[in-house]
PDB file of N, CA and C in Angstrom:
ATOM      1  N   UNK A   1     104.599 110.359  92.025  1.00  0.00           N
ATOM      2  CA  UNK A   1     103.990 111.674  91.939  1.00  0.00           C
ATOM      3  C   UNK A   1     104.411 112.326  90.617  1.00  0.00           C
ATOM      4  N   UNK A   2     103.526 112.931  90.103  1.00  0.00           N
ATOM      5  CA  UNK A   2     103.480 113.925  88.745  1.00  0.00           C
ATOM      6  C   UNK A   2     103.975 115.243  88.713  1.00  0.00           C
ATOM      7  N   UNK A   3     105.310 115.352  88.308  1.00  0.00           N
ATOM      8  CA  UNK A   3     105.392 117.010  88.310  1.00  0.00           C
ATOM      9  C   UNK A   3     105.580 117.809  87.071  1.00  0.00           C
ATOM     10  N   UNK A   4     104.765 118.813  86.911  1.00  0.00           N
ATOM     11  CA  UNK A   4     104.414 119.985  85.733  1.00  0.00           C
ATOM     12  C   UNK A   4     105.881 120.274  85.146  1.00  0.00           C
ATOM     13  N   UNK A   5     105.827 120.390  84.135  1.00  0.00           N
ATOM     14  CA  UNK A   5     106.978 121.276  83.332  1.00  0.00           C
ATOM     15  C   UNK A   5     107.298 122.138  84.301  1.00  0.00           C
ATOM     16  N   UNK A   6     106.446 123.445  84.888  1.00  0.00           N
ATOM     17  CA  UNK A   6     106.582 124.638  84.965  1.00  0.00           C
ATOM     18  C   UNK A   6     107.752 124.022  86.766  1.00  0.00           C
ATOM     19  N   UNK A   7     106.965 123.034  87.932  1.00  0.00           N
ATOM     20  CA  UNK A   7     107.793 122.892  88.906  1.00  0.00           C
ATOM     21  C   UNK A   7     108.856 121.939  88.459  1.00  0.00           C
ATOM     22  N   UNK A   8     109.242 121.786  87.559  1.00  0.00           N
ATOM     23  CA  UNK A   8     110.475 120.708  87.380  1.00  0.00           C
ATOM     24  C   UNK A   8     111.981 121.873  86.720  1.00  0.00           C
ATOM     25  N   UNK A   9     111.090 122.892  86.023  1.00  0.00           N
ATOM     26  CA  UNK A   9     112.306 123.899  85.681  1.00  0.00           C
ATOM     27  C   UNK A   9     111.933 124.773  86.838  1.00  0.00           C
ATOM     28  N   UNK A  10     111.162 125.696  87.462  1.00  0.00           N
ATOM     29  CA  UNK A  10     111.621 125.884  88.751  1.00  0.00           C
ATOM     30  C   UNK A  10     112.324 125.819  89.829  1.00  0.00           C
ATOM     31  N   UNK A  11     112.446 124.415  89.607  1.00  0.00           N
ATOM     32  CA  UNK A  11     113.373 123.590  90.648  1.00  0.00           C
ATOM     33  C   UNK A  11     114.934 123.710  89.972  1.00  0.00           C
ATOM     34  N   UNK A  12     115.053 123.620  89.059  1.00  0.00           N
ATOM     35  CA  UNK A  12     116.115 123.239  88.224  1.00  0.00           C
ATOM     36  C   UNK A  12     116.603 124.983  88.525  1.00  0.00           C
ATOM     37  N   UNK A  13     116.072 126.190  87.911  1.00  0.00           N
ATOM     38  CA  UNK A  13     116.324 127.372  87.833  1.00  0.00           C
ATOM     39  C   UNK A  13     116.925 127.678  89.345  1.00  0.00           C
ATOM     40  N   UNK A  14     116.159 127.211  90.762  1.00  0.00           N
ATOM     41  CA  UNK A  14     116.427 127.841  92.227  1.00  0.00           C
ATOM     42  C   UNK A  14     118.033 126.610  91.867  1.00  0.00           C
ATOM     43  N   UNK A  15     118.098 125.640  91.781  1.00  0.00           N
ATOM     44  CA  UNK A  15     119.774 124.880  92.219  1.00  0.00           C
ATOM     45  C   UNK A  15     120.369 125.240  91.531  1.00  0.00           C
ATOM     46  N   UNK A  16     120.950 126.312  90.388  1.00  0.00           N
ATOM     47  CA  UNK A  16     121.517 126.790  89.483  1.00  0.00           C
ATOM     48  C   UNK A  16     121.730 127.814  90.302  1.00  0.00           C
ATOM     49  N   UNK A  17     121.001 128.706  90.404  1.00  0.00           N
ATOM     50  CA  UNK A  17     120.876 130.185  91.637  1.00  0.00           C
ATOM     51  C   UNK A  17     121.175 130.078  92.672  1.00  0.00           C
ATOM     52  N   UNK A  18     121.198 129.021  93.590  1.00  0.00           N
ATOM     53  CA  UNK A  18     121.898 128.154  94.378  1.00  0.00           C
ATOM     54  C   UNK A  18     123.432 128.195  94.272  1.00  0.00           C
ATOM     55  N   UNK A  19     123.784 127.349  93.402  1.00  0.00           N
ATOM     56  CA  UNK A  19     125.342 127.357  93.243  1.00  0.00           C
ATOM     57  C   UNK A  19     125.537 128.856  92.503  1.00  0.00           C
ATOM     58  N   UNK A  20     125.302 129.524  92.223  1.00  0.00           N
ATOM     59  CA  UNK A  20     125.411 130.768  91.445  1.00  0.00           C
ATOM     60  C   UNK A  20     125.480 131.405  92.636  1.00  0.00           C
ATOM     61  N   UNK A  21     124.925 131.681  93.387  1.00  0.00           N
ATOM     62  CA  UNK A  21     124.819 132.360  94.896  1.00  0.00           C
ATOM     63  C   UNK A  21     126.712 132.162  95.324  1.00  0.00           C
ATOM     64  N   UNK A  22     126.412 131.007  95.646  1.00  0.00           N
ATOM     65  CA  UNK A  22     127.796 130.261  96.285  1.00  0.00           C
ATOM     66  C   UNK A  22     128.954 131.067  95.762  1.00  0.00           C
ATOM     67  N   UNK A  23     129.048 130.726  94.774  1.00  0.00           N
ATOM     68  CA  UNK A  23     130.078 130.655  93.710  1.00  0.00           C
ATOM     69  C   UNK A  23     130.984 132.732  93.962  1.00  0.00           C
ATOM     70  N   UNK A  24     129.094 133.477  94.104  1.00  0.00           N
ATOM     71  CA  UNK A  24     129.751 134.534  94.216  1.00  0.00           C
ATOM     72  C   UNK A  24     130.273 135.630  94.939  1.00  0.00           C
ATOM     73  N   UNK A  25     129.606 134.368  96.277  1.00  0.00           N
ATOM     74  CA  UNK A  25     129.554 135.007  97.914  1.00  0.00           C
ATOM     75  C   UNK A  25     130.860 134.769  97.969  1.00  0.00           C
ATOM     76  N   UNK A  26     131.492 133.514  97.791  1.00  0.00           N
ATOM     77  CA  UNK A  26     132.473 133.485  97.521  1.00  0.00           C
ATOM     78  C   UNK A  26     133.696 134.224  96.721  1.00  0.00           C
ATOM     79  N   UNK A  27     133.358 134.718  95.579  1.00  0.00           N
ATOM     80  CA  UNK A  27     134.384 135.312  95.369  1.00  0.00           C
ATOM     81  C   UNK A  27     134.241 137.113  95.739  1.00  0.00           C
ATOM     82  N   UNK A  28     132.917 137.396  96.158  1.00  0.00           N
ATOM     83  CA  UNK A  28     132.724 138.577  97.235  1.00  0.00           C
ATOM     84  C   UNK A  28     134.053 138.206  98.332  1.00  0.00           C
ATOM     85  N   UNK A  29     133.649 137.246  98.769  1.00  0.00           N
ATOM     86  CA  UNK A  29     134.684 137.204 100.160  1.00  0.00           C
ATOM     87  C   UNK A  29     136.029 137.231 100.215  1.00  0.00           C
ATOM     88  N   UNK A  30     136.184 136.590  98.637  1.00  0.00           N
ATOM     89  CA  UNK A  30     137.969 136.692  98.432  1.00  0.00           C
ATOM     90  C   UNK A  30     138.116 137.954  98.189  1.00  0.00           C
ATOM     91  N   UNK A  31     137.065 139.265  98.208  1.00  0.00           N
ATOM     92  CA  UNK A  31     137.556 140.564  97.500  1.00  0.00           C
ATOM     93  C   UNK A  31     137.382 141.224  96.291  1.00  0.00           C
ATOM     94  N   UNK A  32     136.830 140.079  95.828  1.00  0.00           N
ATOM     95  CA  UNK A  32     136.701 140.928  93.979  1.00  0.00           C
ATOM     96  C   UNK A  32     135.326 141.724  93.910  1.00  0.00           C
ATOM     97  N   UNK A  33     135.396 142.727  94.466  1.00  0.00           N
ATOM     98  CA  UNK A  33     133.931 143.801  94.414  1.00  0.00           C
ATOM     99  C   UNK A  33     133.035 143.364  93.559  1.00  0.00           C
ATOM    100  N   UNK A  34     133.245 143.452  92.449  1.00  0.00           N
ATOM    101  CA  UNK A  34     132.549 142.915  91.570  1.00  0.00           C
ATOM    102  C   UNK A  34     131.637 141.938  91.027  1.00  0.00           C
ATOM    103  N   UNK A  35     132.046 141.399  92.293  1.00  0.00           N
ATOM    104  CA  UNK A  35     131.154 139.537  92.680  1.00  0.00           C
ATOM    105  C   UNK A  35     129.717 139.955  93.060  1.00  0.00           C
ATOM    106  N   UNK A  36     129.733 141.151  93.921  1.00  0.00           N
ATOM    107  CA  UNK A  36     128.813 141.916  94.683  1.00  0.00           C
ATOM    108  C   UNK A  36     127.397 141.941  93.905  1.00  0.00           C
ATOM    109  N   UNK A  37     127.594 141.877  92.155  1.00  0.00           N
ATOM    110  CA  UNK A  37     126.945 142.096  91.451  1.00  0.00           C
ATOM    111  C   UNK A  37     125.919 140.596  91.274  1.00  0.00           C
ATOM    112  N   UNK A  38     127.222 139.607  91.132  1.00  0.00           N
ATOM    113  CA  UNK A  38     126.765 138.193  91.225  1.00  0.00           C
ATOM    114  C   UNK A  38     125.879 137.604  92.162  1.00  0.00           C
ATOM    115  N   UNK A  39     125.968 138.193  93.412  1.00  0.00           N
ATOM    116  CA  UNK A  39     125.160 137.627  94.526  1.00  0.00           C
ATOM    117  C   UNK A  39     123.957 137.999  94.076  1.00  0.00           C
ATOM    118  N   UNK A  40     123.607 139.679  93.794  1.00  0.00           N
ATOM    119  CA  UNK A  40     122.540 140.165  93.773  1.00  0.00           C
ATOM    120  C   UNK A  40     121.596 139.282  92.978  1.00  0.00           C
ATOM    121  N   UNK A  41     122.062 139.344  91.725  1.00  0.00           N
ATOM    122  CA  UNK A  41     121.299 138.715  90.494  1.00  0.00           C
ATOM    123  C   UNK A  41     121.249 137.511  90.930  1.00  0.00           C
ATOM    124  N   UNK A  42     122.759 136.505  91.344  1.00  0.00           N
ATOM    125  CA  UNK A  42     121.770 134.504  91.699  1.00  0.00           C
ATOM    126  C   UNK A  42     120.548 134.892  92.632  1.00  0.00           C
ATOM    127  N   UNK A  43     120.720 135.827  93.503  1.00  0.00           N
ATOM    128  CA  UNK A  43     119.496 135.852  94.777  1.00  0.00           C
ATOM    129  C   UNK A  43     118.507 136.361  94.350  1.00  0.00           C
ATOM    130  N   UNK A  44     118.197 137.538  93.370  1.00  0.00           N
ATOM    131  CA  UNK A  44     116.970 137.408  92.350  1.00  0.00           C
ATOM    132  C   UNK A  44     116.386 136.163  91.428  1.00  0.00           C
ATOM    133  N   UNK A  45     117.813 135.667  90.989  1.00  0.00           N
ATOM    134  CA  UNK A  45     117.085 134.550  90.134  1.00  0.00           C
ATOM    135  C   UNK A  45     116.743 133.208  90.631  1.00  0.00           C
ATOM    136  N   UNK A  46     116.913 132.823  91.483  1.00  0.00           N
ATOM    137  CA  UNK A  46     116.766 132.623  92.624  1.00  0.00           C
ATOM    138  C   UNK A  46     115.251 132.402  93.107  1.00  0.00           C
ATOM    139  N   UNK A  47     114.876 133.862  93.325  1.00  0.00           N
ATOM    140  CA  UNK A  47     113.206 134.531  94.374  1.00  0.00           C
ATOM    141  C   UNK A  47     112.586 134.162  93.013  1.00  0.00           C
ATOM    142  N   UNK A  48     112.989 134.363  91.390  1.00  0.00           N
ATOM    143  CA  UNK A  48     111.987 133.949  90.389  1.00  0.00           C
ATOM    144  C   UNK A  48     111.661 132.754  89.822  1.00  0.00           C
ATOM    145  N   UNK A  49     112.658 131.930  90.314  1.00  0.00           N
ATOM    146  CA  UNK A  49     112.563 130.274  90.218  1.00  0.00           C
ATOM    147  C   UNK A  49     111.966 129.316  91.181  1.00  0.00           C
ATOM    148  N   UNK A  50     112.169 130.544  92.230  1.00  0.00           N
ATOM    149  CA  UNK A  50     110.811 129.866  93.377  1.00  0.00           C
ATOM    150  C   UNK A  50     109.068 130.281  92.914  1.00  0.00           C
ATOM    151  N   UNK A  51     109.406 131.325  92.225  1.00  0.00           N
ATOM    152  CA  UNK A  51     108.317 131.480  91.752  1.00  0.00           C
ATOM    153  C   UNK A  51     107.304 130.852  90.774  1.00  0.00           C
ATOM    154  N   UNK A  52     108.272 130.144  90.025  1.00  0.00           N
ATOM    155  CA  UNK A  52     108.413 129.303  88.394  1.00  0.00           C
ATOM    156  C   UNK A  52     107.701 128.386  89.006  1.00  0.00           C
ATOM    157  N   UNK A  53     108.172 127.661  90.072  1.00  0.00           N
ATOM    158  CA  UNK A  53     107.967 126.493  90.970  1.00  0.00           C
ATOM    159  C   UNK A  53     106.666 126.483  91.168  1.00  0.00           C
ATOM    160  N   UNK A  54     106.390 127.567  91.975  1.00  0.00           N
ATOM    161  CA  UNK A  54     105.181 127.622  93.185  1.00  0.00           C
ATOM    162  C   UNK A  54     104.283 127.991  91.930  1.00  0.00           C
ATOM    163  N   UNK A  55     104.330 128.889  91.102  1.00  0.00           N
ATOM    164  CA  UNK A  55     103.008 128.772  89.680  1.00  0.00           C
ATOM    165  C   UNK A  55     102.881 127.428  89.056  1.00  0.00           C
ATOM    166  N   UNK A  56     104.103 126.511  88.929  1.00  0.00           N
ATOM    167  CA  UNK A  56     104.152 125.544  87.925  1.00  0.00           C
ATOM    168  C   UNK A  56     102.911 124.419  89.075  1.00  0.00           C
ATOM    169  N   UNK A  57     103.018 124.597  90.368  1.00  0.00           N
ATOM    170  CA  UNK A  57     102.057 123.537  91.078  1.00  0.00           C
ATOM    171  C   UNK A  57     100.750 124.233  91.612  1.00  0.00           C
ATOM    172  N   UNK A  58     100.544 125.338  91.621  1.00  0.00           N
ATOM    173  CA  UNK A  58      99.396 125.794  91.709  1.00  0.00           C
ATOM    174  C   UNK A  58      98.866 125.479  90.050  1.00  0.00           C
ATOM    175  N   UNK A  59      99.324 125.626  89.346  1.00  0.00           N
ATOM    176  CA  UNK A  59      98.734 125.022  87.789  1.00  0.00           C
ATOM    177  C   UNK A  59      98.199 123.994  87.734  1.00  0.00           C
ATOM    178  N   UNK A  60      99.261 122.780  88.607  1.00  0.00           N
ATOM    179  CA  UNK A  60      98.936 121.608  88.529  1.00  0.00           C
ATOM    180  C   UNK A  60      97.624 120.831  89.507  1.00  0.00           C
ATOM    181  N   UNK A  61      97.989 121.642  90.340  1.00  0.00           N
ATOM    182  CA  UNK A  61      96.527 121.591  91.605  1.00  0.00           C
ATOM    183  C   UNK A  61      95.173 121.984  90.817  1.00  0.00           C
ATOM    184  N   UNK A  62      95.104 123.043  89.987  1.00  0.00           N
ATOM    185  CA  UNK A  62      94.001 123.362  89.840  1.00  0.00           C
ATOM    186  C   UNK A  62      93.268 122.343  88.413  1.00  0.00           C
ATOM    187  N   UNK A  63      94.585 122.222  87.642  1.00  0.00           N
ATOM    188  CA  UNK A  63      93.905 120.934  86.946  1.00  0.00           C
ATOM    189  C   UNK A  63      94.061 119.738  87.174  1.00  0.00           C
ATOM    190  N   UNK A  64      94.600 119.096  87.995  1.00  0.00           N
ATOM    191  CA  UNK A  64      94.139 117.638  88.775  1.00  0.00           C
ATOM    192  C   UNK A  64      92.895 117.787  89.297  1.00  0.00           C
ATOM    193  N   UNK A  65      92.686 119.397  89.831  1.00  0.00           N
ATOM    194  CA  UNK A  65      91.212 119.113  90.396  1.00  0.00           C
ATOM    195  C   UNK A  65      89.803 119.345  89.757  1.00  0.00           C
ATOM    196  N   UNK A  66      90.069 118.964  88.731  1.00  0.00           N
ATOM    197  CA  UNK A  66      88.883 118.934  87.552  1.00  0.00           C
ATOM    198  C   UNK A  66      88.416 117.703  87.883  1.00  0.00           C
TER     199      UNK A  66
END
């Protein structure tokens, strides 16, 4: 199977935001307030790399189907 630029960094952007998530739930939990900030933003960047994704194969759907 063929995948677009646009779903291959999509994908790449959500497992980065992924461990970025982790990384800061985690140090939320050990206490450092400040982590608080970290969650927010991996879990935005995150909702926009699913997005990257889901445009990069609707792209690809519509020109395979030429």
């Amino acid at each position: 199977m063929q995948r677009s630029a646009g779903e291959i960094a999509g994908t790449f952007v959500v497992v980065v935001a992924a461990i970025g998530l982790l990384v800061a739930a985690f140090a939320f939990g050990a206490g450092h307030d400040i982590a608080f900030v970290g969650v927010i933003t991996a879990f935005a960047v995150g909702v926009t790399g699913i997005g990257v994704h889901i445009a990069g194969r609707e792209s690809r759907f519509r020109r395979d189907k030429r």
